[in-house]
Each structure stands twice: as C-alpha cells, then as structure tokens.
Protein backbone atom coordinates (compact mmCIF):
# COMPACT_ATOMS: atom_id res chain seq x y z
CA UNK A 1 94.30 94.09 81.02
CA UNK A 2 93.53 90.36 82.16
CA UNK A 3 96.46 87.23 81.73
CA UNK A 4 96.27 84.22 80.85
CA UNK A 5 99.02 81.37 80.79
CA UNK A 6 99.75 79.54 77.74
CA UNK A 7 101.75 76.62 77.63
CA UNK A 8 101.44 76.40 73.99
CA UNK A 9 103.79 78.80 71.71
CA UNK A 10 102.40 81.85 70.96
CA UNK A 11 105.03 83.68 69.75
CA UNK A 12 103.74 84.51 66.43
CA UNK A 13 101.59 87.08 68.16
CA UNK A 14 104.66 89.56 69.22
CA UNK A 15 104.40 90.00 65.40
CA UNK A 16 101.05 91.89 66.24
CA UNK A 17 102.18 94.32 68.99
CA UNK A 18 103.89 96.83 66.77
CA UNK A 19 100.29 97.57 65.24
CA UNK A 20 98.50 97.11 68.57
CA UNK A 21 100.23 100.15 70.30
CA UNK A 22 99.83 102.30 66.93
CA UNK A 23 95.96 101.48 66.66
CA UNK A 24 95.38 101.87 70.70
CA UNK A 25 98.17 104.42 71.38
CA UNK A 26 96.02 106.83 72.55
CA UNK A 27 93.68 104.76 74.54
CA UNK A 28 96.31 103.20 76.58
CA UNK A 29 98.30 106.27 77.02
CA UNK A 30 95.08 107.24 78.71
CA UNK A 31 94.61 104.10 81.06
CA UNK A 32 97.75 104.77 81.89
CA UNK A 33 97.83 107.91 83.41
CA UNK A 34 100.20 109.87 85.34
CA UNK A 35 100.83 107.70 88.58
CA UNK A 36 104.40 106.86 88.47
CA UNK A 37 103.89 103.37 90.26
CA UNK A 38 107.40 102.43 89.01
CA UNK A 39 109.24 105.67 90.69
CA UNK A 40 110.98 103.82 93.69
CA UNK A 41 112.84 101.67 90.76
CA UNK A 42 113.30 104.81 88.91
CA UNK A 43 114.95 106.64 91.73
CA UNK A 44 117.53 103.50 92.25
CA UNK A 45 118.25 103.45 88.65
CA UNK A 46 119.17 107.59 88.84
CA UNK A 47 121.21 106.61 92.29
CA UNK A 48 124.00 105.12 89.30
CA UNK A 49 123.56 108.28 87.14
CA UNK A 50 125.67 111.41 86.99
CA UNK A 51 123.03 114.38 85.98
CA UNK A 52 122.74 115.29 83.07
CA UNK A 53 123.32 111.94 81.71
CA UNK A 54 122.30 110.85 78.47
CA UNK A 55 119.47 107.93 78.91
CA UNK A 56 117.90 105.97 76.24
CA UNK A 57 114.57 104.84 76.86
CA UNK A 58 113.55 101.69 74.66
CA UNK A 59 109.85 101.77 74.31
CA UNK A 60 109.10 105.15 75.36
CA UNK A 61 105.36 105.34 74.58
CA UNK A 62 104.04 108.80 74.62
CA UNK A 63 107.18 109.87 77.33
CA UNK A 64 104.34 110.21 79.82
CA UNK A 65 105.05 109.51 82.65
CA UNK A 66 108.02 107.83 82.41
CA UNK A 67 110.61 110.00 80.56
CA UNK A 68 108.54 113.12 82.09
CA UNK A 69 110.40 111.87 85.14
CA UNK A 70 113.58 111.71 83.92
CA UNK A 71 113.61 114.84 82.32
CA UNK A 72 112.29 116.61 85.57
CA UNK A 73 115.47 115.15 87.39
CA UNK A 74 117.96 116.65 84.26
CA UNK A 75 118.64 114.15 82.24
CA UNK A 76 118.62 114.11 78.16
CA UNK A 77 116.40 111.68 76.83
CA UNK A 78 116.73 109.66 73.67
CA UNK A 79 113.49 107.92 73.53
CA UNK A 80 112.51 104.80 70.91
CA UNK A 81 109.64 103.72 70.15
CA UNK A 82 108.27 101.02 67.33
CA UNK A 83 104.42 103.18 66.99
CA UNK A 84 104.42 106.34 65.33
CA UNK A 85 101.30 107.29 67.09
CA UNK A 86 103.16 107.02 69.98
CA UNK A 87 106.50 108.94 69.04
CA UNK A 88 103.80 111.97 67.62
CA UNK A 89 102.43 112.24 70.72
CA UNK A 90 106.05 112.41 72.75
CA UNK A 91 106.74 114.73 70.25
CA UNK A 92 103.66 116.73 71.03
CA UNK A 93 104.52 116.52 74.67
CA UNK A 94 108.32 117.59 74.32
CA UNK A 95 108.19 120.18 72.14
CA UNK A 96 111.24 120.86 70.46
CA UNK A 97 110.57 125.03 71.34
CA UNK A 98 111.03 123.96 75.39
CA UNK A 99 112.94 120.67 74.84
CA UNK A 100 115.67 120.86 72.54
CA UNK A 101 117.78 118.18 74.07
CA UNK A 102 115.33 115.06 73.54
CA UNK A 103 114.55 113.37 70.74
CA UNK A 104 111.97 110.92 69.96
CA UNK A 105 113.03 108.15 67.48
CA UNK A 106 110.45 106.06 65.32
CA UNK A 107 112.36 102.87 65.29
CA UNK A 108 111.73 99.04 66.46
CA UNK A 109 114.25 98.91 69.06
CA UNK A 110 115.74 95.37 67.67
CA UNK A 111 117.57 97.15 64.81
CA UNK A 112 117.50 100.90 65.99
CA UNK A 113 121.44 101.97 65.47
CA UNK A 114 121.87 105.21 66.71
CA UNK A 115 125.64 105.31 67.35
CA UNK A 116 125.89 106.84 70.46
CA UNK A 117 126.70 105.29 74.03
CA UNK A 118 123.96 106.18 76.59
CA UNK A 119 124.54 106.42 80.68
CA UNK A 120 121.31 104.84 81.53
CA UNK A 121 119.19 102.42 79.46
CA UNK A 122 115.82 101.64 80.23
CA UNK A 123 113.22 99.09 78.55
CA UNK A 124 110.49 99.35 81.09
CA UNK A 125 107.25 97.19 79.90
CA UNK A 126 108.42 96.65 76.21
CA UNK A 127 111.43 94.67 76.23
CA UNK A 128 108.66 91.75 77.94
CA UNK A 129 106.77 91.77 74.52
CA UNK A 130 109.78 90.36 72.61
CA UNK A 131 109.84 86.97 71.51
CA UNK A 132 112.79 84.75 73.42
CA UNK A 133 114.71 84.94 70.11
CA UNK A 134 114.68 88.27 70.20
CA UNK A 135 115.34 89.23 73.95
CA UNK A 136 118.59 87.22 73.74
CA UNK A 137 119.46 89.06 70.66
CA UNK A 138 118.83 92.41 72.64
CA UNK A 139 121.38 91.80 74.79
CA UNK A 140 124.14 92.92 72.11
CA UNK A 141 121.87 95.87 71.78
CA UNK A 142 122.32 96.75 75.27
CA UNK A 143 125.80 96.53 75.44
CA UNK A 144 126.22 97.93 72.36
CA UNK A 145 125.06 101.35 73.64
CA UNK A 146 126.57 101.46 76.89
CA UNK A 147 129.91 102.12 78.15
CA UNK A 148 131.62 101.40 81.37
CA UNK A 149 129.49 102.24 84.34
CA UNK A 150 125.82 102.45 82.17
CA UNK A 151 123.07 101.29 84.10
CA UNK A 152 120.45 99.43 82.68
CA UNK A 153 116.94 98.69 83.92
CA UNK A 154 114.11 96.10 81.90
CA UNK A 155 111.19 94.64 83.21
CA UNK A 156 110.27 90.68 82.55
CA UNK A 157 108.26 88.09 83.74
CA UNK A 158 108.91 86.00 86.67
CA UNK A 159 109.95 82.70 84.69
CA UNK A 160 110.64 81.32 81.66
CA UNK A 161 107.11 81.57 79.54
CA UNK A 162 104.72 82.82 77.30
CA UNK A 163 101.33 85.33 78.59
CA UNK A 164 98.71 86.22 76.42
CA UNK A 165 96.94 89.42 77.96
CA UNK A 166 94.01 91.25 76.63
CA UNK A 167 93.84 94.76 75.62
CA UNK A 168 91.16 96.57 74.19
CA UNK A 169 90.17 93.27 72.66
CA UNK A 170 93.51 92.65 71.35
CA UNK A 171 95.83 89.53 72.26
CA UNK A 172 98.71 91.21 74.19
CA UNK A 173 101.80 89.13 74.02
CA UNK A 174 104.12 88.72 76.64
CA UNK A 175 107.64 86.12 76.79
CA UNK A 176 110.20 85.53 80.05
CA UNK A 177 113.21 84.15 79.83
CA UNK A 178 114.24 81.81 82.90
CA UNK A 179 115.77 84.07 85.97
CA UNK A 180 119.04 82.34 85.54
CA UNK A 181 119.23 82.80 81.60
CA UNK A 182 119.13 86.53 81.89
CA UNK A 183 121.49 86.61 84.57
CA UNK A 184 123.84 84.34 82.06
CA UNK A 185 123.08 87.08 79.25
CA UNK A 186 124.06 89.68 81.60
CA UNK A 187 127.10 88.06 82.62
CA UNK A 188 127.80 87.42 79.15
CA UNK A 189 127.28 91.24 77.75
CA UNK A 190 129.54 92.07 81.00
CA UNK A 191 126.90 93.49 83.07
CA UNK A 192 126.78 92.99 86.83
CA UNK A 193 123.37 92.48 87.88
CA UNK A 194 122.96 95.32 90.85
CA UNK A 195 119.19 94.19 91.89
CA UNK A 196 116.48 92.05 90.98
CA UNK A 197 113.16 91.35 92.38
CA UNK A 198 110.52 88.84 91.31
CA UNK A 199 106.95 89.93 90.89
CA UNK A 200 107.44 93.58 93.07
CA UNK A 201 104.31 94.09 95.58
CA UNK A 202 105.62 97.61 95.39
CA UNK A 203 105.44 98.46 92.09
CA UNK A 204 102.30 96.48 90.89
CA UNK A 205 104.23 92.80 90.76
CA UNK A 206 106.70 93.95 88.11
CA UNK A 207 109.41 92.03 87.81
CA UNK A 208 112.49 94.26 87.31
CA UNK A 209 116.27 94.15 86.60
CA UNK A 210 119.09 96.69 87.26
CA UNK A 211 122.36 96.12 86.21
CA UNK A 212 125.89 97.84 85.42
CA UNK A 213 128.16 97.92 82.16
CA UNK A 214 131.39 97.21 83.31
C-alpha cells in the first residue's frame, strides 16, 4: 500500500473503509500473512496481563495473526470487527468445536456495547482509520470497557493529519490526532500512558501507544 499526504480534508472517505475491508477481506488477509512484525509490542502489552485474561481486540480482521497470538499465550479473546467477511473468516479460523471461549462480534467498534470489562484492549491498525471526531469519541469506549489495571494498546500516526493510502485500487483513509491530544484524552479517560514510540523502526514505523486504566 503506497501514502500520500493530504493537507486537504478527506475525511469523508473513512465512510468508505467499512466496505473496503468487506470487498478485499480476503485479499488483504492474504498480503498480510503470518509474520507477526508487531510481536515485541505484543509481548509488552501481555507483560500487564494476568493469563487468562479477557482481551478485546477492536478490529480483529480475520484473528490471523494477531489474536492467533494471543490465544496461543491463554488468553480469551473477544474480537470486533465492522466486515462480515472478515468476522466469517475468524470464525472459520476459531472454530467454536476447538475454541469455545472466543467470540467474534460483527459490530463497528464506535457503538459496539457489549457490557463486559476486558483486561487488555487492543485496536492495532483500525482505530487509525477513524475520523478525528470519532477517535476522540473512542476514548469513552475505551474506558468504558476497562477496569482498574486494563491495558490498552492502539496504533496512530505520528502527528496530527490526514493519509490517503492505496489499496487494491481503493483510497485507504488514515487520521492522527496530535501526540499531545491523545495523551490529554488519555489523561482525561484516566489512563496512564506506559509507552509510546513515534514511527517504530522495529515494527515497520508503527506508531504505537500502551497505556493503563487506573
């Protein structure tokens, strides 16, 4: 997928991603393989996490090869996901038969109300294709499902902006807060940022966020 800045808004494209990852679902499940490039984050987010904790993961694609992870280190998965291409296929992968525990939720992760607190949440490259409106307003969602001690992990961009990306000839939206607005919603949803690191060189120049409920 290529990127492009734009400095003009764009945000009426995050109203196309929903249908995006339904009509491509497949296809990028298979770009993205199996190589868990994001495991060193993934590893410091289960450091905070009793096992056998419940985790929700917000955007959970196909659960390959993220939740796969999580689930191979014990922990009960709730997984969300806005395309019900890609919920079928987690489905298909976690087979209620050999997975009883998880469950894979069609639901756009802005109004998803499962009433439940989680220990971990996780929003790993799918919280970044919110518009700025709606990021903010995740923040309630967050805190909403986590009690004291949850840990929560998202990706963004490095700074306050809109990307336009390309994917299988599709305009890929991407939004950023600024650095110091998300610590301020963090703060504000009482959660203590743990770790942050602009544009990773370890985990292909993600920019990722950890943080604690408290």
């Amino acid at each position: 997928m290529s990127e492009q800045p734009h400095l003009t808004d764009q945000s009426f494209l995050a109203q196309n991603i929903i249908e995006i990852y339904k009509k491509h679902a497949r296809a990028w499940t298979e770009l993205r393989g199996d190589f868990l490039y994001e495991k060193a984050w993934l590893d410091h987010f289960l450091s905070f996490i009793s096992p056998q904790s419940d985790i929700l993961d917000l955007g959970c694609g196909s659960g390959k090869p993220i939740a796969n992870y999580l689930i191979q280190n014990g922990h009960v998965i709730t997984g969300v996901d806005s395309s019900d291409t890609m919920i079928a296929m987690a489905q298909q992968n976690f087979l209620p038969q050999k997975f009883p525990d998880h469950q894979w939720i069609h639901a756009d992760m802005r109004a998803v109300n499962l009433q439940k607190k989680f220990q971990g949440i996780l929003a790993w490259d799918s919280f970044f294709h919110l518009t700025p409106n709606d990021q903010q307003a995740m923040f309630q969602q967050f805190s909403k499902s986590a009690e004291q001690g949850t840990v929560l992990m998202f990706t963004s961009g490095p700074a306050d902006g809109e990307v336009v990306g390309d994917m299988f000839g599709e305009a890929l939206y991407h939004a950023s807060l600024s650095q110091d607005k998300y610590r301020q919603l963090l703060s504000e949803h009482s959660f203590e940022l743990v770790s942050m690191v602009a544009e990773d060189v370890e985990c292909a120049g993600h920019t990722v966020w950890l943080a604690r409920h408290i």
